[in-house]
C-alpha atoms as a PDB file:
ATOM      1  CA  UNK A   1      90.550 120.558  30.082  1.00  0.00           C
ATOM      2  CA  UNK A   2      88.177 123.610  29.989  1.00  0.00           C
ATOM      3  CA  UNK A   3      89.822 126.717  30.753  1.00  0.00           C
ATOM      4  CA  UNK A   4      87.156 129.300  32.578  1.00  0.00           C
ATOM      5  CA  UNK A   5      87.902 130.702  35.751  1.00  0.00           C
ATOM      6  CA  UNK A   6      88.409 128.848  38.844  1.00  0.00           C
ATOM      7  CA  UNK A   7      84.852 128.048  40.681  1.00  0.00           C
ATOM      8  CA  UNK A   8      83.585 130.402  37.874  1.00  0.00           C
ATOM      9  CA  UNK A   9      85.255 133.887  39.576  1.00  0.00           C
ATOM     10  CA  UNK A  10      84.956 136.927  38.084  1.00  0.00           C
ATOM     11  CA  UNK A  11      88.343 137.470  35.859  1.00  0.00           C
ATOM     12  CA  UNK A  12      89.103 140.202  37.681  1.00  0.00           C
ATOM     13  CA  UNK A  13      89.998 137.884  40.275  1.00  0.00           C
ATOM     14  CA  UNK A  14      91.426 134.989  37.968  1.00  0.00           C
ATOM     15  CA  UNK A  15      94.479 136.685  36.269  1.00  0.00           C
ATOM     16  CA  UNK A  16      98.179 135.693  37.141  1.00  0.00           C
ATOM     17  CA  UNK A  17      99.243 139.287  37.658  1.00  0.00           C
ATOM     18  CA  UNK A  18      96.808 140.070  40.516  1.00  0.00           C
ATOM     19  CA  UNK A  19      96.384 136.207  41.940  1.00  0.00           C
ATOM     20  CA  UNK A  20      98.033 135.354  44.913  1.00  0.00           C
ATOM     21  CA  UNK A  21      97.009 131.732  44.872  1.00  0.00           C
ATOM     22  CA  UNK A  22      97.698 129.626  41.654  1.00  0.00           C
ATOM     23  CA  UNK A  23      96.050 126.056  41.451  1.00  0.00           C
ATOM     24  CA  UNK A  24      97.392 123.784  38.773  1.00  0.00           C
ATOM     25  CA  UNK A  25      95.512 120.599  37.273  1.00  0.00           C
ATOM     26  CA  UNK A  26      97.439 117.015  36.548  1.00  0.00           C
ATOM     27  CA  UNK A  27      94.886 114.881  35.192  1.00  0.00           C
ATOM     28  CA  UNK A  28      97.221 112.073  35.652  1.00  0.00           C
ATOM     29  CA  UNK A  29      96.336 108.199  36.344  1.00  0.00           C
ATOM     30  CA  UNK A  30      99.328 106.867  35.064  1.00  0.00           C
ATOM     31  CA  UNK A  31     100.493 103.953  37.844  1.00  0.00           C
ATOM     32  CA  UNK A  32      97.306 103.527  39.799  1.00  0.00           C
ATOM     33  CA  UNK A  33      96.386  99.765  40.160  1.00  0.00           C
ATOM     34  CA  UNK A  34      93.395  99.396  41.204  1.00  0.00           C
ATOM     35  CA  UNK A  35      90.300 101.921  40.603  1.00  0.00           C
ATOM     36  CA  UNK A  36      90.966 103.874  37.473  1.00  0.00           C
ATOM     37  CA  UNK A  37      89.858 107.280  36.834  1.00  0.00           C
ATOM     38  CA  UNK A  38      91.872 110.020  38.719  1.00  0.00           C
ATOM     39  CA  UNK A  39      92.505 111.865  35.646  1.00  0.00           C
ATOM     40  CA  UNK A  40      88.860 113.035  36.069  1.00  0.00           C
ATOM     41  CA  UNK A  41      89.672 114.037  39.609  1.00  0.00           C
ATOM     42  CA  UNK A  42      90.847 117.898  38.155  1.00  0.00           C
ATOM     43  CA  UNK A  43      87.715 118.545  35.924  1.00  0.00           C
ATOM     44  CA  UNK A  44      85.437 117.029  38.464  1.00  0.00           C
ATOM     45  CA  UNK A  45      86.746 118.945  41.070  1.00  0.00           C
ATOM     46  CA  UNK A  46      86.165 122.601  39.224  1.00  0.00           C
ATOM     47  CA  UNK A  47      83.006 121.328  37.905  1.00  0.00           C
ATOM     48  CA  UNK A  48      81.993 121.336  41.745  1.00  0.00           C
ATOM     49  CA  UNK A  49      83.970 124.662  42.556  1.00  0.00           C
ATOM     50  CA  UNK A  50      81.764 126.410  40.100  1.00  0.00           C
ATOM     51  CA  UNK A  51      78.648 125.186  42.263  1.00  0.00           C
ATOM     52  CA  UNK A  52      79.883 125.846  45.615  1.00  0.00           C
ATOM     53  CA  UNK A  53      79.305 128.937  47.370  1.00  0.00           C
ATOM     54  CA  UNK A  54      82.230 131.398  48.063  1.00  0.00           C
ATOM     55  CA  UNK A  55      81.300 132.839  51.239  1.00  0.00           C
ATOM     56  CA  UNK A  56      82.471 130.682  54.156  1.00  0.00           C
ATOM     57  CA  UNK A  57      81.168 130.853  57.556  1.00  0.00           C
ATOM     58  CA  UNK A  58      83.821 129.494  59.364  1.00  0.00           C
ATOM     59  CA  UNK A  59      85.728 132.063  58.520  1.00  0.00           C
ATOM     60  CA  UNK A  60      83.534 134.932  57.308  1.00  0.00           C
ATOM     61  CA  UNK A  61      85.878 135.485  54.568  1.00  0.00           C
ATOM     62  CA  UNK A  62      85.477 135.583  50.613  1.00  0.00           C
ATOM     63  CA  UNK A  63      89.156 133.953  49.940  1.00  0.00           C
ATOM     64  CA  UNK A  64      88.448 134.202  46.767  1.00  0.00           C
ATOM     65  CA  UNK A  65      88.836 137.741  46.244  1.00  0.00           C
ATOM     66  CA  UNK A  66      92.163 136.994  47.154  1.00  0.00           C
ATOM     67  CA  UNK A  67      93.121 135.844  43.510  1.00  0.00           C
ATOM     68  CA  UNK A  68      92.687 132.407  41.966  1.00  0.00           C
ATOM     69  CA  UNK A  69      94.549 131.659  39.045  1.00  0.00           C
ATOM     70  CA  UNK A  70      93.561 128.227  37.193  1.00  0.00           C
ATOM     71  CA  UNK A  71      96.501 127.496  35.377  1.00  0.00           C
ATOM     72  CA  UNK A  72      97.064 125.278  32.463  1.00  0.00           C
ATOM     73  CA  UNK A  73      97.097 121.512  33.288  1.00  0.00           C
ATOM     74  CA  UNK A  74     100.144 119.624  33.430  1.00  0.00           C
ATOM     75  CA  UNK A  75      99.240 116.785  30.512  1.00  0.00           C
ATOM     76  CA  UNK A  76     102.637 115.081  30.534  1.00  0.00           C
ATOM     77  CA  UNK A  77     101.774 111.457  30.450  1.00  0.00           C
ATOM     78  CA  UNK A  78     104.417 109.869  28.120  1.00  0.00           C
ATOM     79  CA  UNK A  79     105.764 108.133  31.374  1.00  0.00           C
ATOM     80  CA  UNK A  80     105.750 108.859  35.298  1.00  0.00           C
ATOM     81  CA  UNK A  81     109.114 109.842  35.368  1.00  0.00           C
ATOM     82  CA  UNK A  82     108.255 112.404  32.533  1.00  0.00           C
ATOM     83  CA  UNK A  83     105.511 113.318  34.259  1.00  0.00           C
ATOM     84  CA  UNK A  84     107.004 113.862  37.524  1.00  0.00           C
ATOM     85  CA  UNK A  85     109.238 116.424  36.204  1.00  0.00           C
ATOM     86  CA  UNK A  86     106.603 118.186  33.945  1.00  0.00           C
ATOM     87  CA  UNK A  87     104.365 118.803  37.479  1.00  0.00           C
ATOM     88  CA  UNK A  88     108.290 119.799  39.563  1.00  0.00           C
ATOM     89  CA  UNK A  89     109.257 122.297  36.834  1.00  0.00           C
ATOM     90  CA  UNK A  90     105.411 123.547  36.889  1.00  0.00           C
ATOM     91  CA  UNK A  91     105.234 124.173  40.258  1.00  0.00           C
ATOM     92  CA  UNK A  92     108.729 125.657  40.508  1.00  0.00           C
ATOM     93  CA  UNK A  93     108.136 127.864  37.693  1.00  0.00           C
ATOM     94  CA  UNK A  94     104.825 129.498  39.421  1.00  0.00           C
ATOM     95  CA  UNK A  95     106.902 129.620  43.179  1.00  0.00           C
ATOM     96  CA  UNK A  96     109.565 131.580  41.659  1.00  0.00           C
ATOM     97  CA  UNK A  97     106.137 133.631  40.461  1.00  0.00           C
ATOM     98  CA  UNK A  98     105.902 134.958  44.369  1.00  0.00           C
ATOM     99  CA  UNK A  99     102.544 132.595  44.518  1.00  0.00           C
ATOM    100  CA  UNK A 100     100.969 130.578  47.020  1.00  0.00           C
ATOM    101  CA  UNK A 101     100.874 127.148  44.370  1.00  0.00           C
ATOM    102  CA  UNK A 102      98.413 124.755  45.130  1.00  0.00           C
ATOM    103  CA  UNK A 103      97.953 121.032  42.724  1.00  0.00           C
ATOM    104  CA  UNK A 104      94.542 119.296  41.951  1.00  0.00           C
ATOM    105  CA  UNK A 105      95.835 115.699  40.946  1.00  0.00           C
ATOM    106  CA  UNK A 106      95.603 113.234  39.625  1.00  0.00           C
ATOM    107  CA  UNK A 107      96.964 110.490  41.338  1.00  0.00           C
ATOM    108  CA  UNK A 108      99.751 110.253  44.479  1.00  0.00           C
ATOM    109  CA  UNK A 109     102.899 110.310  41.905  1.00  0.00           C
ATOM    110  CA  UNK A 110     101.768 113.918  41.344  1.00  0.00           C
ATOM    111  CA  UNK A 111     103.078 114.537  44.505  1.00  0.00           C
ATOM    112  CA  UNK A 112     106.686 113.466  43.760  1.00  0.00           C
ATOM    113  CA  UNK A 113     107.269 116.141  41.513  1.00  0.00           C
ATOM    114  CA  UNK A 114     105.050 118.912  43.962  1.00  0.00           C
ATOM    115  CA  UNK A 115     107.456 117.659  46.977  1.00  0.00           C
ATOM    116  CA  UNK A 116     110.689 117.996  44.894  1.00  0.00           C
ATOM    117  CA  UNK A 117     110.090 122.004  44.368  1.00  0.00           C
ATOM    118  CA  UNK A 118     108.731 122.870  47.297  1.00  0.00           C
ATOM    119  CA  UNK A 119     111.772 121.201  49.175  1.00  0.00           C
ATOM    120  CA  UNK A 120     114.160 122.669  46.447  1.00  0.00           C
ATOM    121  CA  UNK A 121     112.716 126.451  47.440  1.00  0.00           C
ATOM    122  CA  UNK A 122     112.298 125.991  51.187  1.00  0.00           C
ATOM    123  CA  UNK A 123     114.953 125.069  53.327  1.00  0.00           C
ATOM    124  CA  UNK A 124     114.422 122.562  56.306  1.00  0.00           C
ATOM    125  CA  UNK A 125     110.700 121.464  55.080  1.00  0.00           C
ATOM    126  CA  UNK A 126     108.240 119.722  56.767  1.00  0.00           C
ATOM    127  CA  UNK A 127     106.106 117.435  54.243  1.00  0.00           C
ATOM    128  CA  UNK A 128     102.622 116.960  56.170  1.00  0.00           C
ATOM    129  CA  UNK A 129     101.077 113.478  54.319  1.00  0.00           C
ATOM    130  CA  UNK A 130      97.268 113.007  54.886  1.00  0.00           C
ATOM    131  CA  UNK A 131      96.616 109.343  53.360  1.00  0.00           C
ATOM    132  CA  UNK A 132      95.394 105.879  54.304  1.00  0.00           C
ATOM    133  CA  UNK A 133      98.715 104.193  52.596  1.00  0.00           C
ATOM    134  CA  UNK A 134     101.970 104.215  53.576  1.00  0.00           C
ATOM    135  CA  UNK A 135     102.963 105.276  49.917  1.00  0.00           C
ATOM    136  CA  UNK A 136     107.101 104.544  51.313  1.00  0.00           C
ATOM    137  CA  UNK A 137     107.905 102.061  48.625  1.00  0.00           C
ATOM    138  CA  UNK A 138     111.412 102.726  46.820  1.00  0.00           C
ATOM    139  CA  UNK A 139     110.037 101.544  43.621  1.00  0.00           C
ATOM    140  CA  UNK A 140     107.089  99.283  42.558  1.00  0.00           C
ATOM    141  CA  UNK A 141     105.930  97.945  39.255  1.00  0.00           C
ATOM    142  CA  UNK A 142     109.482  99.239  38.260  1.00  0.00           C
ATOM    143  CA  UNK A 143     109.078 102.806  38.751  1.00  0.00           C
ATOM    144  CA  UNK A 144     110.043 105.103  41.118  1.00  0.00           C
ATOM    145  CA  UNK A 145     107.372 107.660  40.421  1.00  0.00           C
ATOM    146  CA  UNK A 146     104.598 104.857  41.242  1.00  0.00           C
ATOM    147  CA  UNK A 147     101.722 106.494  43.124  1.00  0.00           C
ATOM    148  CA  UNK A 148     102.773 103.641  45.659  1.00  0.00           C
ATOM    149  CA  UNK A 149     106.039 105.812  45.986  1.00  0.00           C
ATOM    150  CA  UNK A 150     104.493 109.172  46.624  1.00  0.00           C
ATOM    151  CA  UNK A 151     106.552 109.943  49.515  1.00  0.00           C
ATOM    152  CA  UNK A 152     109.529 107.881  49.628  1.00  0.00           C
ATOM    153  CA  UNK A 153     111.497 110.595  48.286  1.00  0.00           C
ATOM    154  CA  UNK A 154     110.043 112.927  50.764  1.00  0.00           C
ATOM    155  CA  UNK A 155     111.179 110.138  53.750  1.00  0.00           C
ATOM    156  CA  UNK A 156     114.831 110.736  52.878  1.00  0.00           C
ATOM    157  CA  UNK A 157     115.086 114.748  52.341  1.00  0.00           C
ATOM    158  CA  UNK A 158     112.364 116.092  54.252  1.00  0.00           C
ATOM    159  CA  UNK A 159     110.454 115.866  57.856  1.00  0.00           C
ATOM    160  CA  UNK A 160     107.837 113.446  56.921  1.00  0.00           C
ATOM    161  CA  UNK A 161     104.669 113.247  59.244  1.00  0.00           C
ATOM    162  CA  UNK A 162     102.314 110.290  58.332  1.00  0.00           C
ATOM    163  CA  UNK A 163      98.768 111.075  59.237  1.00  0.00           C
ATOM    164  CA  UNK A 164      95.733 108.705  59.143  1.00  0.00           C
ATOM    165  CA  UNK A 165      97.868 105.603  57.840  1.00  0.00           C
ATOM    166  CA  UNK A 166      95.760 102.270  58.035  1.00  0.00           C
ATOM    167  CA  UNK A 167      97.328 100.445  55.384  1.00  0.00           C
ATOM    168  CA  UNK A 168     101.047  99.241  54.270  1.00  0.00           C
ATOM    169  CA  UNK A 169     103.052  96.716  52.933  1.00  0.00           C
ATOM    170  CA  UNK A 170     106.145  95.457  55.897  1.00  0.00           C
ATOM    171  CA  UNK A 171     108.764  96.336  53.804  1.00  0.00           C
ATOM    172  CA  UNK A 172     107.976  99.937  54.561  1.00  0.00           C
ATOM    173  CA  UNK A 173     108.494  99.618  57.758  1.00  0.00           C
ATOM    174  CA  UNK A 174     111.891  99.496  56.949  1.00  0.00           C
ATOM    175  CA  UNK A 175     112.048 103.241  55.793  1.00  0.00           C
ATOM    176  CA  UNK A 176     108.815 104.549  57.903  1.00  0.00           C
ATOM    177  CA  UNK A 177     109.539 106.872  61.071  1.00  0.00           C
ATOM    178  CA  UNK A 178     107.249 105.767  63.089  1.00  0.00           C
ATOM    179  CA  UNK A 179     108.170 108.681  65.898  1.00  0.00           C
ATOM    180  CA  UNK A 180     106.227 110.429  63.258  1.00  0.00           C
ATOM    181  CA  UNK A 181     103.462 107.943  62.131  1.00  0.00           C
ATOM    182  CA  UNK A 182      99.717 108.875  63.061  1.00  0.00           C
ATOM    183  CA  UNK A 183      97.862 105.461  62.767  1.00  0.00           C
ATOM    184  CA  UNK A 184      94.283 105.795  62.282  1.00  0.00           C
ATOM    185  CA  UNK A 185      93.745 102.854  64.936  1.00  0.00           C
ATOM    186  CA  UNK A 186      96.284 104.747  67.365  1.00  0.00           C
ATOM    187  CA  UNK A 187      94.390 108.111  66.650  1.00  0.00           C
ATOM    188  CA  UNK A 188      91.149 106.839  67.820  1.00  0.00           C
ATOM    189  CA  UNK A 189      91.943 106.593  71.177  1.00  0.00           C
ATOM    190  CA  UNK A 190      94.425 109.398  71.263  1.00  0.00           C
ATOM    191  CA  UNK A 191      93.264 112.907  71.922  1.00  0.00           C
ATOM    192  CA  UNK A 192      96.423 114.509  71.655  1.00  0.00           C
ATOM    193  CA  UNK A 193      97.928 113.370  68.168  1.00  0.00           C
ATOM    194  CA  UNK A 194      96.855 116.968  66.364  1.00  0.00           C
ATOM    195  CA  UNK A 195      99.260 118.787  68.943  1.00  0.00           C
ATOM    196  CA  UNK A 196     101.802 116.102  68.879  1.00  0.00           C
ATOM    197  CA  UNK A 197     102.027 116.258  65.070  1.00  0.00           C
ATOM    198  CA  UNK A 198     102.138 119.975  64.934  1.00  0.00           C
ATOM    199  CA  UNK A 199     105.080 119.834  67.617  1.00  0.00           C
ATOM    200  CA  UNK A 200     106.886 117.612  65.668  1.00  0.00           C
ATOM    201  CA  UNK A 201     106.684 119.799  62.049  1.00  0.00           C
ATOM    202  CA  UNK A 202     109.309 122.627  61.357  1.00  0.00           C
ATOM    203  CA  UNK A 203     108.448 125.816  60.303  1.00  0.00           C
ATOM    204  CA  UNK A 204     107.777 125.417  56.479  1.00  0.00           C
ATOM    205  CA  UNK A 205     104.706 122.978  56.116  1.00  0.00           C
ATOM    206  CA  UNK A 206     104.000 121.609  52.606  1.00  0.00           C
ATOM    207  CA  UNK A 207     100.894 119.632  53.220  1.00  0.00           C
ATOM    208  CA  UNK A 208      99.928 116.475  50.420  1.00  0.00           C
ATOM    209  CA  UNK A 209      96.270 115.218  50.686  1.00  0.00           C
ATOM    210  CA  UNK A 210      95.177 111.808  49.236  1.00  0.00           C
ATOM    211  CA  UNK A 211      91.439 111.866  49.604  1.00  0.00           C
ATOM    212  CA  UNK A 212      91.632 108.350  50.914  1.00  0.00           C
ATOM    213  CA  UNK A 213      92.818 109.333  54.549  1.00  0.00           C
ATOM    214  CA  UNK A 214      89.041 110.384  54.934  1.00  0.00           C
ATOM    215  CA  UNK A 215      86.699 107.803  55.757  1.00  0.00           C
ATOM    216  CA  UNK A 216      84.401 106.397  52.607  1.00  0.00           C
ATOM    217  CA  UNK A 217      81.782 107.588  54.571  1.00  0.00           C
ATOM    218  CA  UNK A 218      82.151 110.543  53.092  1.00  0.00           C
ATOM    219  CA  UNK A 219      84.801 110.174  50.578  1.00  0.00           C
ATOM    220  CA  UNK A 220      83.998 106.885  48.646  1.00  0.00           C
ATOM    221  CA  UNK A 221      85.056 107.957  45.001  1.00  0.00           C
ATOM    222  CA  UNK A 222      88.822 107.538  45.293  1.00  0.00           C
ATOM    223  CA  UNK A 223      91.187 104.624  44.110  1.00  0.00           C
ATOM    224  CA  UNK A 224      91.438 103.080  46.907  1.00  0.00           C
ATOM    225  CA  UNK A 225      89.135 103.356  49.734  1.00  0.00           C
ATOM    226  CA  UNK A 226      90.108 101.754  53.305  1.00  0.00           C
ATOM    227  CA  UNK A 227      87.748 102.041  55.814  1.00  0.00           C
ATOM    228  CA  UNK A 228      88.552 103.472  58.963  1.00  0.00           C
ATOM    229  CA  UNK A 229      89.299 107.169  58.037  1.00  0.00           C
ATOM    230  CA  UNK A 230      89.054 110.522  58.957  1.00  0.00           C
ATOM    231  CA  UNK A 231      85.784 112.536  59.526  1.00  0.00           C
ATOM    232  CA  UNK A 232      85.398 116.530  57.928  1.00  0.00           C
ATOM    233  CA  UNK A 233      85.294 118.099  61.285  1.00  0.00           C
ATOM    234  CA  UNK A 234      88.061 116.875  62.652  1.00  0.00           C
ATOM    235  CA  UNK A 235      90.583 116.965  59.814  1.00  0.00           C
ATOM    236  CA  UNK A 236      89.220 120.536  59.522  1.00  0.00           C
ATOM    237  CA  UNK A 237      90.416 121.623  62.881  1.00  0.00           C
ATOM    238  CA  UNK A 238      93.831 120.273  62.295  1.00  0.00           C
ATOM    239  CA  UNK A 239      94.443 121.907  59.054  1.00  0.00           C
ATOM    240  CA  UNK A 240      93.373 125.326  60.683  1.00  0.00           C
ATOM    241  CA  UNK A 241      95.648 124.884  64.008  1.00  0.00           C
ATOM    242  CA  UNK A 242      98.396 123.943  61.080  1.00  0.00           C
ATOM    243  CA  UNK A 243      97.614 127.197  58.736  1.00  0.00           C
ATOM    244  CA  UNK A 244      97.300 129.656  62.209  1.00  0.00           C
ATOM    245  CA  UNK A 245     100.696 127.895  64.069  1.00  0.00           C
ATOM    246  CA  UNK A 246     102.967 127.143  60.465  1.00  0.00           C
ATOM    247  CA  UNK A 247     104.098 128.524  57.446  1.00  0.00           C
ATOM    248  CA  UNK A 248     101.934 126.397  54.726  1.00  0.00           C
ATOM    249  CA  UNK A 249     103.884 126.942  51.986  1.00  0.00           C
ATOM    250  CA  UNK A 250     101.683 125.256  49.338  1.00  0.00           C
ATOM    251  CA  UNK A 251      99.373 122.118  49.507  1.00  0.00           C
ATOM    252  CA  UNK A 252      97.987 119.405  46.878  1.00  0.00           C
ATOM    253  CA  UNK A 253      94.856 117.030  46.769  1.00  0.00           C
ATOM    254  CA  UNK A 254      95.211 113.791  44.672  1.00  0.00           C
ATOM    255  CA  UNK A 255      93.484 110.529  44.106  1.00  0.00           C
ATOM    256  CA  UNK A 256      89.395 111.976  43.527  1.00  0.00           C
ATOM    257  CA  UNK A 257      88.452 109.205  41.532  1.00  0.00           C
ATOM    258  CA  UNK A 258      84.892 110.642  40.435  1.00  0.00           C
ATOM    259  CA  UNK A 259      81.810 108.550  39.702  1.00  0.00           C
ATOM    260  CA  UNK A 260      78.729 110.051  37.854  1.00  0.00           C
ATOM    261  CA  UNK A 261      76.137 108.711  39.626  1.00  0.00           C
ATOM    262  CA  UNK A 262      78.119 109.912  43.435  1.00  0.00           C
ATOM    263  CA  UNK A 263      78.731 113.996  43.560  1.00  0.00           C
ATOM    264  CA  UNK A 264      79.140 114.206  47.152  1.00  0.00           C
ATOM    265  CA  UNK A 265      82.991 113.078  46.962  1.00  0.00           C
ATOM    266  CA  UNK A 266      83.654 115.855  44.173  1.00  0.00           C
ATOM    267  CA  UNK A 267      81.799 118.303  46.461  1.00  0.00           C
ATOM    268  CA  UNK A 268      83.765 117.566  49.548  1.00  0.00           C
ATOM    269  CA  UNK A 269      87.459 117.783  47.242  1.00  0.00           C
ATOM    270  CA  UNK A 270      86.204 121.372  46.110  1.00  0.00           C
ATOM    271  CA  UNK A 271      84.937 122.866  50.276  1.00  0.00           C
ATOM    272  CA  UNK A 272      88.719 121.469  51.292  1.00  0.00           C
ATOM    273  CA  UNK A 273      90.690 122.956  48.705  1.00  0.00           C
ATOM    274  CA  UNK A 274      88.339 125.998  48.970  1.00  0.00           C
ATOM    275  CA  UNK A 275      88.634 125.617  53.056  1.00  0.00           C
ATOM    276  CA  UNK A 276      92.362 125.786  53.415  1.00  0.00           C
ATOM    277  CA  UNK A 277      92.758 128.722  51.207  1.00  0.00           C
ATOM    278  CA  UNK A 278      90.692 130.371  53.475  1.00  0.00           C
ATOM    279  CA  UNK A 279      92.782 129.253  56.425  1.00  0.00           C
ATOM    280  CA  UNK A 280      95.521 130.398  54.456  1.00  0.00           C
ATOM    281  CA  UNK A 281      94.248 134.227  54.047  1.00  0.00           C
ATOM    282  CA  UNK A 282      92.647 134.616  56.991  1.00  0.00           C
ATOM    283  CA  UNK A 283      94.580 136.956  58.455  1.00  0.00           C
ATOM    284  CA  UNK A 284      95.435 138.907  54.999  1.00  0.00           C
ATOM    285  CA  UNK A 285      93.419 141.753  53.439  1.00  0.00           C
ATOM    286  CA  UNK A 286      92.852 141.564  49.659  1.00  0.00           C
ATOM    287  CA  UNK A 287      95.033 144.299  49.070  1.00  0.00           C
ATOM    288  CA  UNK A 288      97.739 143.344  51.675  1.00  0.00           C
ATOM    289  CA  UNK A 289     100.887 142.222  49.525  1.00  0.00           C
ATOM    290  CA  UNK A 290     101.889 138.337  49.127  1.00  0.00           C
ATOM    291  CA  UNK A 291     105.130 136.930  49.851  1.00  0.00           C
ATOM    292  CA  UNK A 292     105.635 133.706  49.807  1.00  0.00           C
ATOM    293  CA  UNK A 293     109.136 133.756  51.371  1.00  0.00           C
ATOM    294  CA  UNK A 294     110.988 131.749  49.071  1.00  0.00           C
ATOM    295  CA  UNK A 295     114.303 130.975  49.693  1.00  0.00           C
ATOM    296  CA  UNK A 296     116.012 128.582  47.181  1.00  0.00           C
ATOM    297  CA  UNK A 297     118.974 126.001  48.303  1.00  0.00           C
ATOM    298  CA  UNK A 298     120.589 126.565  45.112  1.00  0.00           C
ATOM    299  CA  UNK A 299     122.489 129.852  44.655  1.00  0.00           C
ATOM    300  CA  UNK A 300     121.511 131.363  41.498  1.00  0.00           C
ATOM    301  CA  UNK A 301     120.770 135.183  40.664  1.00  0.00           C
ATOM    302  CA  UNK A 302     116.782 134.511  40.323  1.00  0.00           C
ATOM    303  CA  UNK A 303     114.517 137.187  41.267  1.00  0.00           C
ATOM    304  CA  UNK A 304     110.544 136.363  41.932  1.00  0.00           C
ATOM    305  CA  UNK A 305     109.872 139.466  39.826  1.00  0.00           C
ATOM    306  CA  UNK A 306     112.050 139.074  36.612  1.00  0.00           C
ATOM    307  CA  UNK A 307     111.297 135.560  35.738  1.00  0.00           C
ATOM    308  CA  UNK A 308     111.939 134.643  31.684  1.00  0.00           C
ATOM    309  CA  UNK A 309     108.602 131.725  31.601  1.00  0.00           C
ATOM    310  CA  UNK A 310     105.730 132.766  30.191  1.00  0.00           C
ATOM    311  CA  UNK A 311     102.664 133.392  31.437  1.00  0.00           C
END
């Protein structure tokens, strides 16, 4: 993958020293089984970035300016399970950094090793899914790092909230909480799911995006589209009432699944990510300090500041 800046920002705002934010690339498509091409989704994505504008509205805020490191890409691909711990010891590595770590996938598996450090730093996590699938299978196609696993793992050592889910296989009901299942067909005619979600998340949000919870209305290049899904304005004003009420202690986006001839879908991966870093700063001045608040479950003598990895 190319390395310039992220969205093309000035290096003055791209270096690891100064960045609060870090955003690192897993062009991975590894166990998808349908539509192939997520490992475009990361160099798709910047492409976009780099031709979006950095001023937003919303928000009247520049988040860039904030610091955007693009870090290198997590290549890993000799096997999911290899993989998975190449993108947990990636993200762990830049956490222990004192950054706000963000993940461009790729597809859902990603997420299995993203989960496993955020949970491993935070104590009592909430993991906040945004997908069309279930993704609660144990294993499948004799993996457990399947992108049809994504959160299974997160279902047994986290609080798992299921949002926009519209398609599943029964056996997962068998694992699924469905106290804490949003149904897209439920959410239609329910006006009060965004609070009810947000009551039932703990402090500590970690928020995991498949592109496919929006509708292919406007997001048609991912794996596997379902119709049915959620429209921009809407998912927009939950992620803000999340970033203003919780502590969003990182987020990823999986499963672009670009197509040449269709930009929009790139375009609308690049506003979001872009979006909810501005949710996430909007309340910080660019010279305010960052802390991400780390706190890690095991004891060990690490400091965020003295770290031996390499930039």
């Amino acid at each position: 993958m190319q390395t310039k800046t992220y969205a093309g920002i000035p290096e003055e705002f791209a270096k690891l020293e100064q960045a609060k934010v870090v955003l690192i690339p897993v062009p991975y498509d590894g166990t998808s089984t349908w539509q192939k091409g997520a490992d475009k989704g990361p160099q798709a994505f910047l492409d976009a970035s780099e031709n979006m504008e950095l001023y937003d509205i919303e928000t009247d805020t520049e988040v860039y300016q904030q610091g955007v490191f693009l870090a290198d890409a997590v290549t890993e691909n000799s096997s999911p399970e290899a993989m998975v711990e190449a993108v947990h010891e990636a993200t762990k590595k830049y956490i222990k950094k004192n950054k706000f770590v963000t993940i461009f996938g790729g597809e859902h598996s990603i997420s299995i090793g993203t989960i496993r450090a955020f949970n491993e730093m935070y104590p009592n996590l909430t993991v906040l899914q945004l997908d069309a699938h279930a993704d609660l299978r144990k294993e499948y196609e004799g993996s457990k790092c399947n992108h049809a696993c994504a959160v299974y793992e997160a279902s047994q050592t986290t609080n798992l909230i299921q949002v926009g889910i519209r398609s599943m296989d029964a056996i997962e009901k068998t694992v699924m909480d469905e106290e804490k299942t949003y149904f897209a067909h439920e959410m239609v005619e329910d006006s009060t799911w965004m609070d009810s979600a947000i009551d039932q998340m703990t402090d500590n949000v970690f928020i995991t995006i498949d592109l496919d919870v929006f509708d292919p209305s406007i997001m048609p290049s991912t794996g596997t589209p379902e119709p049915g899904g959620l429209l921009w304005y809407e998912t927009l004003d939950f992620l803000r009432q999340i970033f203003e009420e919780k502590n969003v202690v990182g987020f990823d986006i999986v499963e672009l699944c670009p197509n040449k001839d269709e930009k929009s879908s790139d375009f609308l991966a690049a506003k979001l990510y872009y979006k909810m870093l501005s949710y996430k700063f909007l309340d910080q001045d660019i010279d305010d300090e960052y802390d991400n608040n780390y706190e890690s479950k095991q004891k060990n003598n690490s400091s965020k500041y003295n770290e031996d990895d390499e930039y």
